[in-house]
PDB file of N, CA and C in Angstrom:
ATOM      1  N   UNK A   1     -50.819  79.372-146.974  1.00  0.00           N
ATOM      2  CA  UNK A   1     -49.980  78.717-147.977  1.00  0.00           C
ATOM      3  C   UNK A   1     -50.748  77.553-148.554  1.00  0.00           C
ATOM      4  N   UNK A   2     -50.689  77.665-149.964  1.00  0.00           N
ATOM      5  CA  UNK A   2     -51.175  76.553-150.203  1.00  0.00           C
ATOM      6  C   UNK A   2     -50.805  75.242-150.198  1.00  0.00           C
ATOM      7  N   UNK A   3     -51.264  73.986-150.118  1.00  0.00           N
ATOM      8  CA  UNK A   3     -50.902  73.074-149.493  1.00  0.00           C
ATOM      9  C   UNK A   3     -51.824  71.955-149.789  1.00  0.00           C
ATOM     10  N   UNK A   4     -51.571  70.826-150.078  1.00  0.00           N
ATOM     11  CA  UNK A   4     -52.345  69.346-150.564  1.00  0.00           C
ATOM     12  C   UNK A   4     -51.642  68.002-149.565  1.00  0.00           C
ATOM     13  N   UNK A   5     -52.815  67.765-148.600  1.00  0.00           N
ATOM     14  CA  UNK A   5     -52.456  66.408-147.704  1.00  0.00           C
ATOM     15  C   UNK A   5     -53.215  65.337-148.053  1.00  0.00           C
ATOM     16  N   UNK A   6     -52.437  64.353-148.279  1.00  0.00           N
ATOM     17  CA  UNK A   6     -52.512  63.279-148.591  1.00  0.00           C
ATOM     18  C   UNK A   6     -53.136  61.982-147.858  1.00  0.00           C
ATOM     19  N   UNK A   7     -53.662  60.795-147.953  1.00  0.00           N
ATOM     20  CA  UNK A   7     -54.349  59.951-146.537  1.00  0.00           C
ATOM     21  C   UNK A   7     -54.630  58.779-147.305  1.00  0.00           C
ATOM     22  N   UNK A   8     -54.764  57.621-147.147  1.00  0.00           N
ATOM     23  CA  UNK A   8     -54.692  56.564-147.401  1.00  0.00           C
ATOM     24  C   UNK A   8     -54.436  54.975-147.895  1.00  0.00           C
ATOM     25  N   UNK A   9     -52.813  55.781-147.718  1.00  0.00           N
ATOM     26  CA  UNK A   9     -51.751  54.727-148.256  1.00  0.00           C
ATOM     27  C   UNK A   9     -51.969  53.544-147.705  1.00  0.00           C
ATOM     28  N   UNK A  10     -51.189  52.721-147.945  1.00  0.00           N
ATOM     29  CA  UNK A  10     -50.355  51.450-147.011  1.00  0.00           C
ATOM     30  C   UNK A  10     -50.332  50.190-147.507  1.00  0.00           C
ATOM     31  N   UNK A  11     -50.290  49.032-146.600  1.00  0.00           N
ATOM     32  CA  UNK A  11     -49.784  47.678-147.216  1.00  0.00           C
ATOM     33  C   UNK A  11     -51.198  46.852-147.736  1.00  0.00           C
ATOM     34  N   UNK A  12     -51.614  46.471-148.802  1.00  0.00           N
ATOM     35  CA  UNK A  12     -52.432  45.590-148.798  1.00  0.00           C
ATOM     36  C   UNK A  12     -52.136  44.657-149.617  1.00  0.00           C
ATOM     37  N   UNK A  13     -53.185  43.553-149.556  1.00  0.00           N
ATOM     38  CA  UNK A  13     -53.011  42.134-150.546  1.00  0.00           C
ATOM     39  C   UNK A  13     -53.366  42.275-151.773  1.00  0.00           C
ATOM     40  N   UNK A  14     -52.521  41.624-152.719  1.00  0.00           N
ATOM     41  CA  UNK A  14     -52.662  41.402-153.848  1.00  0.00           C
ATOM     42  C   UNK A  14     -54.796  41.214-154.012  1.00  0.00           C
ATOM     43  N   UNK A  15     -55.147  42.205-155.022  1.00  0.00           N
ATOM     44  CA  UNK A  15     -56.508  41.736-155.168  1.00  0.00           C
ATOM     45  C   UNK A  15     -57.214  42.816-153.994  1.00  0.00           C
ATOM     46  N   UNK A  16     -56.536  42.836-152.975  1.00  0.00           N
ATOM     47  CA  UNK A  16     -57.334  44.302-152.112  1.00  0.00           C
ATOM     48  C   UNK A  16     -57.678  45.399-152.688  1.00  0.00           C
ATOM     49  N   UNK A  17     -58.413  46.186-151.749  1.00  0.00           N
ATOM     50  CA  UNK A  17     -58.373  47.846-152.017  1.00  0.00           C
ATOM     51  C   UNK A  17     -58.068  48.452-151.557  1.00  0.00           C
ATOM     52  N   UNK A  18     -57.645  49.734-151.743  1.00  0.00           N
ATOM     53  CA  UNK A  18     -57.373  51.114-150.605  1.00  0.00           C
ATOM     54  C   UNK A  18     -57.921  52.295-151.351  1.00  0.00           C
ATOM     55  N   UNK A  19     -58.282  53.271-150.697  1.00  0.00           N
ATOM     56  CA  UNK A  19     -58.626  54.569-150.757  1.00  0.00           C
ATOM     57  C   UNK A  19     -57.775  55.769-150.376  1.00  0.00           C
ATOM     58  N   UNK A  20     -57.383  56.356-151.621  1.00  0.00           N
ATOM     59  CA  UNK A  20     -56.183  58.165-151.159  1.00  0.00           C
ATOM     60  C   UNK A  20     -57.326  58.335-151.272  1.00  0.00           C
ATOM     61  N   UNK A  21     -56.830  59.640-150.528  1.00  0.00           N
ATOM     62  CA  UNK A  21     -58.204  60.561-150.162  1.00  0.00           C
ATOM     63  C   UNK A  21     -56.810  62.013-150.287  1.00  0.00           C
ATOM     64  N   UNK A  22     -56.907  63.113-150.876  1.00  0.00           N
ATOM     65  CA  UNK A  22     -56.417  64.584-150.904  1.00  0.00           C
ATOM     66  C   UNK A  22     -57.316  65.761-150.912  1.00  0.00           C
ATOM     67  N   UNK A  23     -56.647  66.717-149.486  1.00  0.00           N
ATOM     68  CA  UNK A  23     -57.183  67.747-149.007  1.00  0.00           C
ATOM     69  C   UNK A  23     -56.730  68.707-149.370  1.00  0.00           C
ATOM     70  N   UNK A  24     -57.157  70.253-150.174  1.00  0.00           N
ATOM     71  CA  UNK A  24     -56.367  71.236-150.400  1.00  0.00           C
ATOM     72  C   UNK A  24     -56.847  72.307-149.249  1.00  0.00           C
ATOM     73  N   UNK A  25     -55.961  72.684-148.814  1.00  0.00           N
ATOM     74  CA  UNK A  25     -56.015  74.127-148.330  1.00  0.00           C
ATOM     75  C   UNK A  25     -57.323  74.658-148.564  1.00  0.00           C
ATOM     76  N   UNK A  26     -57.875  74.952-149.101  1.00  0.00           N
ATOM     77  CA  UNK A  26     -58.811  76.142-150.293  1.00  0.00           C
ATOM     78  C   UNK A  26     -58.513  77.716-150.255  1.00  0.00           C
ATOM     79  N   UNK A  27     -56.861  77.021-150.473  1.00  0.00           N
ATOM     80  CA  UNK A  27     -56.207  78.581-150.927  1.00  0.00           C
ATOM     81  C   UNK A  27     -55.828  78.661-152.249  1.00  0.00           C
ATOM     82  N   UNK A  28     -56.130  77.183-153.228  1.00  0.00           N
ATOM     83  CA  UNK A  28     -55.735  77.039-154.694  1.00  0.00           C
ATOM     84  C   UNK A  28     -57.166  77.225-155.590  1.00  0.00           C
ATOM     85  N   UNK A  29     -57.311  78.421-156.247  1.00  0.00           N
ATOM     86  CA  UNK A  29     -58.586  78.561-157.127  1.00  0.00           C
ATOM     87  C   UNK A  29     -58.517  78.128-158.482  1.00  0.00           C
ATOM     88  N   UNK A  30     -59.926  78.442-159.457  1.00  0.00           N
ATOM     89  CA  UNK A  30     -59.559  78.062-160.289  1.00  0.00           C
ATOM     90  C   UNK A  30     -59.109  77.041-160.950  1.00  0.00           C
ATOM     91  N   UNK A  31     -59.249  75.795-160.358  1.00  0.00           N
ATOM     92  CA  UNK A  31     -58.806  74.453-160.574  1.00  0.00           C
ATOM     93  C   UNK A  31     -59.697  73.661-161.706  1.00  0.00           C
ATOM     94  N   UNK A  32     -58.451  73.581-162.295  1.00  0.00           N
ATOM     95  CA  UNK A  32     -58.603  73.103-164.034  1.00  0.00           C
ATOM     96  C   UNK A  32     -58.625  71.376-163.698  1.00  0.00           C
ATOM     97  N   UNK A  33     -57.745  71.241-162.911  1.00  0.00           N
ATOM     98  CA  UNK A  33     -57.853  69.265-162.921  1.00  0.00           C
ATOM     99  C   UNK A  33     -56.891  68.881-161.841  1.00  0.00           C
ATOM    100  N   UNK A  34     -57.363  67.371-161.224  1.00  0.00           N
ATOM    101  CA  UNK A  34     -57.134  67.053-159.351  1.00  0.00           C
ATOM    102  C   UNK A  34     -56.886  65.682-160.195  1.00  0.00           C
ATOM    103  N   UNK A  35     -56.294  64.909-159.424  1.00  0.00           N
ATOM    104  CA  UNK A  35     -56.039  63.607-159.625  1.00  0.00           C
ATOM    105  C   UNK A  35     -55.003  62.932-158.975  1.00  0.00           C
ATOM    106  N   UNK A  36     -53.539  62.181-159.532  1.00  0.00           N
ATOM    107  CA  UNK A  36     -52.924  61.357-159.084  1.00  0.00           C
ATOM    108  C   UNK A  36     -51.780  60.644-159.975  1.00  0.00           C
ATOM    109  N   UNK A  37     -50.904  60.875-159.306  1.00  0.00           N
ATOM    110  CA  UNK A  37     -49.537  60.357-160.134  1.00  0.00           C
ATOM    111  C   UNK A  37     -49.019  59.180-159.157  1.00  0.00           C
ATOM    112  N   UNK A  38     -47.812  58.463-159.786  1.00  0.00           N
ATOM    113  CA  UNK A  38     -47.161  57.687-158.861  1.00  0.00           C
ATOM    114  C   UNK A  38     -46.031  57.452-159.433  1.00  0.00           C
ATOM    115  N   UNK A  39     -44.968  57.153-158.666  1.00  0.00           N
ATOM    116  CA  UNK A  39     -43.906  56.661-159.216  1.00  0.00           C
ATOM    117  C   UNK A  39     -43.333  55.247-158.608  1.00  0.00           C
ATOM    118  N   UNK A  40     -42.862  54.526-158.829  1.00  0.00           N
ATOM    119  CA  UNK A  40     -42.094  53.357-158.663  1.00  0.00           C
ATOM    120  C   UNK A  40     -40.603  53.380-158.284  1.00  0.00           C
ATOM    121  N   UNK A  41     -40.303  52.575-157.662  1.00  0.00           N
ATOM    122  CA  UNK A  41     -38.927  52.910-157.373  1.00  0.00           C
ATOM    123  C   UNK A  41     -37.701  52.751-159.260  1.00  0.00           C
ATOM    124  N   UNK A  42     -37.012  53.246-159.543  1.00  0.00           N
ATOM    125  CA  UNK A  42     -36.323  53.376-160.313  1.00  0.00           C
ATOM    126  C   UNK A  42     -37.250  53.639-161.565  1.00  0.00           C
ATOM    127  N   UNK A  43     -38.107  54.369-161.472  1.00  0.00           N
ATOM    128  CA  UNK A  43     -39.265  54.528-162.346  1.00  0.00           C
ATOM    129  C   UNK A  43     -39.845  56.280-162.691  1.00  0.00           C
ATOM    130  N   UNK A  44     -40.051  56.638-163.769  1.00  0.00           N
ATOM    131  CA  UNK A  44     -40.409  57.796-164.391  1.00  0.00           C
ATOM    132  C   UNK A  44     -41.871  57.971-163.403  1.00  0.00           C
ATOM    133  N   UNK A  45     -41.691  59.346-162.712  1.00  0.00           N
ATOM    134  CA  UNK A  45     -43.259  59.543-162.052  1.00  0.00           C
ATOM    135  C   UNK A  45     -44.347  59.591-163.613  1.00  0.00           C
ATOM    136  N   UNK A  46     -45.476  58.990-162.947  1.00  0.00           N
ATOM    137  CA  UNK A  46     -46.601  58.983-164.515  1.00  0.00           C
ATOM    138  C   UNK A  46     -48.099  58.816-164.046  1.00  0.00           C
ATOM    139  N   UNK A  47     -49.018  59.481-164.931  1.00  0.00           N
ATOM    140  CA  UNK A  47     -50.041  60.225-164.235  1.00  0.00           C
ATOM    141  C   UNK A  47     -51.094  58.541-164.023  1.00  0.00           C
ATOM    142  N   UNK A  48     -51.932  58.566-162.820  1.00  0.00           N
ATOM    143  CA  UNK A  48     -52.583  57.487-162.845  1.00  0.00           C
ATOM    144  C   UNK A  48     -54.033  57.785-163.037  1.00  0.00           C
ATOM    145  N   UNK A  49     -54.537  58.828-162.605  1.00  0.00           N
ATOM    146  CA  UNK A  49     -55.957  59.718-162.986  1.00  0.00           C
ATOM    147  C   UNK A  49     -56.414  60.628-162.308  1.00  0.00           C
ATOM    148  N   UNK A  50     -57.010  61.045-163.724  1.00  0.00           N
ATOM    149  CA  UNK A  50     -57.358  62.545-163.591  1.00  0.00           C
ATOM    150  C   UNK A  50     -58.491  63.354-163.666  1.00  0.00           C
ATOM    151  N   UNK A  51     -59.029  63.943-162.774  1.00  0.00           N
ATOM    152  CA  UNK A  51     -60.265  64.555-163.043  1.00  0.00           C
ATOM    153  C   UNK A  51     -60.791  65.726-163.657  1.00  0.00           C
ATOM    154  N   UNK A  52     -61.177  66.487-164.596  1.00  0.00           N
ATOM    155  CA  UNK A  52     -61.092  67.905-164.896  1.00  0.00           C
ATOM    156  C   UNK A  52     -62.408  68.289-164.613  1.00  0.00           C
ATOM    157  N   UNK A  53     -62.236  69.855-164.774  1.00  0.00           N
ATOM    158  CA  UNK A  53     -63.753  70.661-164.430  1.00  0.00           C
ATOM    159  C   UNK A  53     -65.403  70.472-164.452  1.00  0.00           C
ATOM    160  N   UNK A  54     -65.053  70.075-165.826  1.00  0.00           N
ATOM    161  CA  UNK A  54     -66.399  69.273-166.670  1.00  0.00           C
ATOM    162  C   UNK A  54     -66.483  67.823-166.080  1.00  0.00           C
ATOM    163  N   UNK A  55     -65.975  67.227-165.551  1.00  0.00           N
ATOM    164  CA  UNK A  55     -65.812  66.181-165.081  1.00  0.00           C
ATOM    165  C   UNK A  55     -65.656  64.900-165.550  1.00  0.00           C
ATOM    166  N   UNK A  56     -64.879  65.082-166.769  1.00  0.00           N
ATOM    167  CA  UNK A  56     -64.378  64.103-167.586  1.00  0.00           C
ATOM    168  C   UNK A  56     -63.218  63.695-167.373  1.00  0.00           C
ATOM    169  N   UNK A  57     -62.369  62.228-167.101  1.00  0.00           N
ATOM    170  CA  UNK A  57     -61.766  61.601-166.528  1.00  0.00           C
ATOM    171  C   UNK A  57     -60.651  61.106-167.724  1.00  0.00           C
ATOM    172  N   UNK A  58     -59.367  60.937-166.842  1.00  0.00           N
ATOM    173  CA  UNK A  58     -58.598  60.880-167.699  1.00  0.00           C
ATOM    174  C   UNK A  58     -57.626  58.898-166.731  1.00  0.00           C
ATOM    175  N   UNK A  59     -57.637  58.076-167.596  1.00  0.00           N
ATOM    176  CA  UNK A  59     -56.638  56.948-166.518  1.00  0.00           C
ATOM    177  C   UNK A  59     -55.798  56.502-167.547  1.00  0.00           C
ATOM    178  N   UNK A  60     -54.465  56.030-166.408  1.00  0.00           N
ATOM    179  CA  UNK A  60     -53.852  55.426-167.315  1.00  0.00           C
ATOM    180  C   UNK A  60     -54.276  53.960-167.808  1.00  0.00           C
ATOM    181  N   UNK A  61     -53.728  53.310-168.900  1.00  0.00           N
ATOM    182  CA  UNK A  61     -54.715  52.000-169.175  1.00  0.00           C
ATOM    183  C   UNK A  61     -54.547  51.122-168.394  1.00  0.00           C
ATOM    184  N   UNK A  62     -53.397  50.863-167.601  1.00  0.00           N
ATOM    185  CA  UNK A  62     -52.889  50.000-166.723  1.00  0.00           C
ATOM    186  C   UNK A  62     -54.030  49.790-165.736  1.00  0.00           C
ATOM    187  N   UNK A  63     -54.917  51.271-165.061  1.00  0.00           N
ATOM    188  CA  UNK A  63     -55.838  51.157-164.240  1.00  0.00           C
ATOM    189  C   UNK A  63     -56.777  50.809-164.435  1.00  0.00           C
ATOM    190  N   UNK A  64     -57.621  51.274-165.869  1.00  0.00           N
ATOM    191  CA  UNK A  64     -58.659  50.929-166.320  1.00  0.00           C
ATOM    192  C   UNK A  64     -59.357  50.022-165.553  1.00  0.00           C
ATOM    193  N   UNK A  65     -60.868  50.519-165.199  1.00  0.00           N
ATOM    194  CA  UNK A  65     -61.781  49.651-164.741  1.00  0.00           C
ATOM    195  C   UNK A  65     -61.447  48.713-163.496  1.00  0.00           C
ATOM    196  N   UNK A  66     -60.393  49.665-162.952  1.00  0.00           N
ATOM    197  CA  UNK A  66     -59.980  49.065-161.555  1.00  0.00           C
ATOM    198  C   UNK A  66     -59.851  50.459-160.574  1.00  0.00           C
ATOM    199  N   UNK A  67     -59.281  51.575-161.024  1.00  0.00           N
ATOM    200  CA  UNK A  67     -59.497  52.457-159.965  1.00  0.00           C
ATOM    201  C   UNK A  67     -60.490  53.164-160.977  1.00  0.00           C
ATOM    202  N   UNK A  68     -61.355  54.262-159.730  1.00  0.00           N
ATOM    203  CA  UNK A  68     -61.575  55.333-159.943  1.00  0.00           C
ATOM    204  C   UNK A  68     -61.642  56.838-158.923  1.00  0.00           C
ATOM    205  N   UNK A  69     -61.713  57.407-160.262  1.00  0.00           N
ATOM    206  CA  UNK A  69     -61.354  59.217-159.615  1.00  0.00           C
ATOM    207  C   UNK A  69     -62.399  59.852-159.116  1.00  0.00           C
ATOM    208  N   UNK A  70     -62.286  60.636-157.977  1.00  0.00           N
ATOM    209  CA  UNK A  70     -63.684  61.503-157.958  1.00  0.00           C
ATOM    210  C   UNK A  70     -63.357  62.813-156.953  1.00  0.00           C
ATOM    211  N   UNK A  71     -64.134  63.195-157.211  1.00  0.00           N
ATOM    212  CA  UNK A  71     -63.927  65.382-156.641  1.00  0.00           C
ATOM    213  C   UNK A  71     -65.113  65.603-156.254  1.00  0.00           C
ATOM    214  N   UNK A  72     -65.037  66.407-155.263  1.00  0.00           N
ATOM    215  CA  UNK A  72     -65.935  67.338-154.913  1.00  0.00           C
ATOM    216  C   UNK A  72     -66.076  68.429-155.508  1.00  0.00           C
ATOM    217  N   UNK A  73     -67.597  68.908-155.463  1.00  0.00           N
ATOM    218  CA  UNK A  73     -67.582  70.059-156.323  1.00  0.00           C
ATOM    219  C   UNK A  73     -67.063  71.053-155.986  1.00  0.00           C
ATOM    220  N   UNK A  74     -66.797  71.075-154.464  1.00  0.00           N
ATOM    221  CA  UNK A  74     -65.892  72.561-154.678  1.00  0.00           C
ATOM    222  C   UNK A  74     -64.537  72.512-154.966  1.00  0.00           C
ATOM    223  N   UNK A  75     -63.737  71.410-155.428  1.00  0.00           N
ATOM    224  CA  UNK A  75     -62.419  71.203-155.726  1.00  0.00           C
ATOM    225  C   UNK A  75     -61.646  71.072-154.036  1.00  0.00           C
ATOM    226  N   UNK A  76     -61.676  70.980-153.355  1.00  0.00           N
ATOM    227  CA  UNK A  76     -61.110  70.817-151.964  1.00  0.00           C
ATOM    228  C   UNK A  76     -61.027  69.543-151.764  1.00  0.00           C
ATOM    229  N   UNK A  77     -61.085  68.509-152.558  1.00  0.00           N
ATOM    230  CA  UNK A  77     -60.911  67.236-152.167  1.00  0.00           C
ATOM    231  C   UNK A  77     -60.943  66.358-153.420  1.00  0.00           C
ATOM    232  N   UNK A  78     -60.031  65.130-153.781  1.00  0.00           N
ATOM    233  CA  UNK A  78     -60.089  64.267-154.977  1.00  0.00           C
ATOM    234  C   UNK A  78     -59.671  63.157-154.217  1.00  0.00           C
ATOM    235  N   UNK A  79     -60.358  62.091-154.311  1.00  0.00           N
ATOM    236  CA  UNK A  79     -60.448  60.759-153.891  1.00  0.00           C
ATOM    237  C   UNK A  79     -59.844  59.450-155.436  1.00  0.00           C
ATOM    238  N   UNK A  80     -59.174  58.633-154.990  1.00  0.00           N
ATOM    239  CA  UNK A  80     -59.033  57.589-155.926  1.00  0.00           C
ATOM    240  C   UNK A  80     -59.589  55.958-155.087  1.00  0.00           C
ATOM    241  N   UNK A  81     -60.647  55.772-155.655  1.00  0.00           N
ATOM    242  CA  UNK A  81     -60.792  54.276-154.969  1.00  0.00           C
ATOM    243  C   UNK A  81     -60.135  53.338-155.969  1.00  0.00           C
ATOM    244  N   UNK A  82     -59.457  52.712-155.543  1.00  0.00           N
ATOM    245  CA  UNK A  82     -58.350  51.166-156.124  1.00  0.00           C
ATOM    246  C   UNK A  82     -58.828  49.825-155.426  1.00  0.00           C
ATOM    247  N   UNK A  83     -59.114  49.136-156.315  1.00  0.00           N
ATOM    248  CA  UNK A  83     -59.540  47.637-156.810  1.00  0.00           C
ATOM    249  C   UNK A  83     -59.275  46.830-156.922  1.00  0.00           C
ATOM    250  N   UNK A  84     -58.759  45.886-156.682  1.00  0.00           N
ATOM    251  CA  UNK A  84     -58.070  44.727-157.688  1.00  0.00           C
ATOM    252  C   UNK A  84     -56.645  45.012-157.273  1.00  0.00           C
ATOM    253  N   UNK A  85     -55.877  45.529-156.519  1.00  0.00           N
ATOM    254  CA  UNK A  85     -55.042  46.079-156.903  1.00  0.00           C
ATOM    255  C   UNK A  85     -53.780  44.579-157.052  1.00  0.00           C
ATOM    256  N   UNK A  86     -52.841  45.110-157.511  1.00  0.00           N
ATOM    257  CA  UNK A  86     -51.776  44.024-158.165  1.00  0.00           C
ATOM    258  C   UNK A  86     -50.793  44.625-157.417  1.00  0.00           C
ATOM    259  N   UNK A  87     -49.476  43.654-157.345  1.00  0.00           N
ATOM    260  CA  UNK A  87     -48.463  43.826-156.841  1.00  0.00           C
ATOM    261  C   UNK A  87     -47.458  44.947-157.908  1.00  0.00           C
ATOM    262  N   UNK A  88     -47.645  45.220-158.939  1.00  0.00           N
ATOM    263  CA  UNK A  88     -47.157  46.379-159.942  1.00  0.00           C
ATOM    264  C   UNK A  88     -47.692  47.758-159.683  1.00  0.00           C
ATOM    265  N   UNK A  89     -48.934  47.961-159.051  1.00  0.00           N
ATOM    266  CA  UNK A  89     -49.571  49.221-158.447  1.00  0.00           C
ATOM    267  C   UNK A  89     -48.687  49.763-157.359  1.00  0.00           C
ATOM    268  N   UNK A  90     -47.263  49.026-156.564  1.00  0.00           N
ATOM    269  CA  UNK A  90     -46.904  49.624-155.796  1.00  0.00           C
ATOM    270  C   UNK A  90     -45.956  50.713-156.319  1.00  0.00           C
ATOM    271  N   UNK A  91     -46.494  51.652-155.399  1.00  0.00           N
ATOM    272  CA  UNK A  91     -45.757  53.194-155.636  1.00  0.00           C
ATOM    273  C   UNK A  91     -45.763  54.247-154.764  1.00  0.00           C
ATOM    274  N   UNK A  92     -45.363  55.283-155.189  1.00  0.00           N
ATOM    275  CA  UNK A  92     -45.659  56.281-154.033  1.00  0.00           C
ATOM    276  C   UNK A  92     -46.612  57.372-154.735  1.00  0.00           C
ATOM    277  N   UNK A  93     -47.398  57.736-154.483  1.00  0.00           N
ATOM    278  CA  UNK A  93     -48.605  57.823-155.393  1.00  0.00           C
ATOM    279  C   UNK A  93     -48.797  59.602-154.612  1.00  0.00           C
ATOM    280  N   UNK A  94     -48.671  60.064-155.596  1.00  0.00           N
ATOM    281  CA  UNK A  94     -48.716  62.002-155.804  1.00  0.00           C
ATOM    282  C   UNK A  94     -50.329  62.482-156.129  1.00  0.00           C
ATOM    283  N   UNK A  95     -51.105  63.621-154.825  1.00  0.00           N
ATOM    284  CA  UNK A  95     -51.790  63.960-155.491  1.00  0.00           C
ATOM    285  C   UNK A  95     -51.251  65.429-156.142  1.00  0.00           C
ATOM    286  N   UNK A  96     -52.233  65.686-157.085  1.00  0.00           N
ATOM    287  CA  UNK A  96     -52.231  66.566-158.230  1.00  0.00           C
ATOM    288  C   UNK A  96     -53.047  67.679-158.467  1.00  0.00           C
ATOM    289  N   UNK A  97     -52.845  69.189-158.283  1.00  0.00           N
ATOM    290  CA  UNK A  97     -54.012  69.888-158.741  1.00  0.00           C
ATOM    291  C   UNK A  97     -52.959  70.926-159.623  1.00  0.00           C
ATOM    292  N   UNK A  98     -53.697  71.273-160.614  1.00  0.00           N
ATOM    293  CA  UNK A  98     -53.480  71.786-161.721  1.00  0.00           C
ATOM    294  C   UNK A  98     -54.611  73.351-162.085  1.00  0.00           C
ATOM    295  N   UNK A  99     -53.913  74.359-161.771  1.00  0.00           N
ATOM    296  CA  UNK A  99     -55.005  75.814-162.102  1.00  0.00           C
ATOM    297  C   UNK A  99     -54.517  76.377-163.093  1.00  0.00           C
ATOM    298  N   UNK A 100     -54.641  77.746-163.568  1.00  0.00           N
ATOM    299  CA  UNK A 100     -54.081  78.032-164.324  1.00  0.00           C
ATOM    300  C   UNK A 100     -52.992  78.847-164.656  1.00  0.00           C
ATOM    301  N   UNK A 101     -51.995  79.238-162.935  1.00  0.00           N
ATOM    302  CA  UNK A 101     -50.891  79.486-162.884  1.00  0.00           C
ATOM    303  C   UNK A 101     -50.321  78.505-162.915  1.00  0.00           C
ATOM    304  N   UNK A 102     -49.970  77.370-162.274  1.00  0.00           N
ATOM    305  CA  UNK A 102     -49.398  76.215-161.794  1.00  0.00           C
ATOM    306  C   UNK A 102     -49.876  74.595-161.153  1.00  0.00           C
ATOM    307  N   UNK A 103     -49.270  73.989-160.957  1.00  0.00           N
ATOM    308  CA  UNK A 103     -49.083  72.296-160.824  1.00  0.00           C
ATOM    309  C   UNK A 103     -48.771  72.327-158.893  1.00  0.00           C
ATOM    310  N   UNK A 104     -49.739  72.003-158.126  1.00  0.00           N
ATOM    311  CA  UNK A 104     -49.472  71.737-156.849  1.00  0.00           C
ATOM    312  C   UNK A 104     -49.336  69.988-156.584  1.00  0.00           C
ATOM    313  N   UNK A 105     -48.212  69.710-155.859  1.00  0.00           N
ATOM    314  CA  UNK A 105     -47.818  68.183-155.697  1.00  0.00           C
ATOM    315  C   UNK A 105     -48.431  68.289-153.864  1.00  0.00           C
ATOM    316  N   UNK A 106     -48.884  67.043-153.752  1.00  0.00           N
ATOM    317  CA  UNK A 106     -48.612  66.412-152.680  1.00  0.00           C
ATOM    318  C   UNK A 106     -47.573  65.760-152.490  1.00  0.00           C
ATOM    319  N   UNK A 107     -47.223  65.463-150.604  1.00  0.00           N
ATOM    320  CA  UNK A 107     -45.792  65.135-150.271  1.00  0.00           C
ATOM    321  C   UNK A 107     -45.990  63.256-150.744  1.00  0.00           C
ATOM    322  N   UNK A 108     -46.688  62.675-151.043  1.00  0.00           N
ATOM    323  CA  UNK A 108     -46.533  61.361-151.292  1.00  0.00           C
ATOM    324  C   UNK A 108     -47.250  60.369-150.317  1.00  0.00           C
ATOM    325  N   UNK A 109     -47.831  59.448-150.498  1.00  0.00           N
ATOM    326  CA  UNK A 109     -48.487  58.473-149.799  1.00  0.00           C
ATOM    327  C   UNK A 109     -48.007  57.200-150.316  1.00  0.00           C
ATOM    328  N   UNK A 110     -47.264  56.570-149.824  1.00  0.00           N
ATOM    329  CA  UNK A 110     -46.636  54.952-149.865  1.00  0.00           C
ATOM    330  C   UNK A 110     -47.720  53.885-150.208  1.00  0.00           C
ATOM    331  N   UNK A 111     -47.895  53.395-151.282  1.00  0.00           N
ATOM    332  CA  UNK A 111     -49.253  52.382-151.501  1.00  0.00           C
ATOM    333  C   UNK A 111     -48.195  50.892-151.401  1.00  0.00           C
ATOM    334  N   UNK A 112     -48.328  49.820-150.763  1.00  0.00           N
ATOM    335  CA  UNK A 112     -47.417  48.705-151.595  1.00  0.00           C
ATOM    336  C   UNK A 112     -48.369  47.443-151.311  1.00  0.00           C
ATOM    337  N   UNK A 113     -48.381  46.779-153.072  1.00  0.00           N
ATOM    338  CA  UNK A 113     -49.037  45.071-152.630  1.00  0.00           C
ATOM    339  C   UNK A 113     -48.677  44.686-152.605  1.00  0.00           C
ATOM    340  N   UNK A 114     -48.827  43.415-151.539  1.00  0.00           N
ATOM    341  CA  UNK A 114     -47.998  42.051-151.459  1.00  0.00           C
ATOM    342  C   UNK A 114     -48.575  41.171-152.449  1.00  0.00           C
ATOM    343  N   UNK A 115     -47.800  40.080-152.650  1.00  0.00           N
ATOM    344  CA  UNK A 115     -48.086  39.190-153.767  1.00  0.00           C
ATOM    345  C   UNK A 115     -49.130  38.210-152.854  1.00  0.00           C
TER     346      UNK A 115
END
């Protein structure tokens, strides 16, 4: 079954870093684009970045030049390193792979900054 686990949530300081790290199965082929969503509490889930085939990157501006995305070439793994991070980065943060039947979610990794 295919399947995406998630790893490197948790509490840090305003201005810290943390590292998700997402594992697929390598039962999902064909993978068009890996990345990372999050949502906020009372908040629309919304994409935070994204990696595609060619390996051109997609962030939201909020992140800009504070996280970045990265994959392995065989698609079995997409990493986000976060920077700087701010007390507005807290979320529960979704990884993402995208082929060309369908959209696989991860179960969620809890990120939260303190001020």
């Amino acid at each position: 079954q295919e399947h995406l686990v998630e790893s490197g949530g948790g509490l840090v300081q305003a201005g810290g870093s943390l590292n998700l790290s997402c594992t697929q199965s390598g039962l999902i082929y064909s993978i068009g684009a890996m990345g990372w969503y999050r949502q906020a509490p009372g908040k629309q889930r919304e994409l935070v970045a994204e990696i595609y085939t060619g390996g051109s990157t997609d962030y939201t501006d909020s992140v800009k030049g504070r996280f970045t995305v990265s994959r392995d070439s065989a698609g079995n793994r997409v990493n986000l390193q976060m920077n700087s991070l701010r007390p507005e980065d807290t979320a529960v943060y979704y990884c993402h792979v995208q082929n060309c039947l369908r959209h696989y979610w991860g179960q969620g990794t809890q990120v939260t900054v303190s001020a």
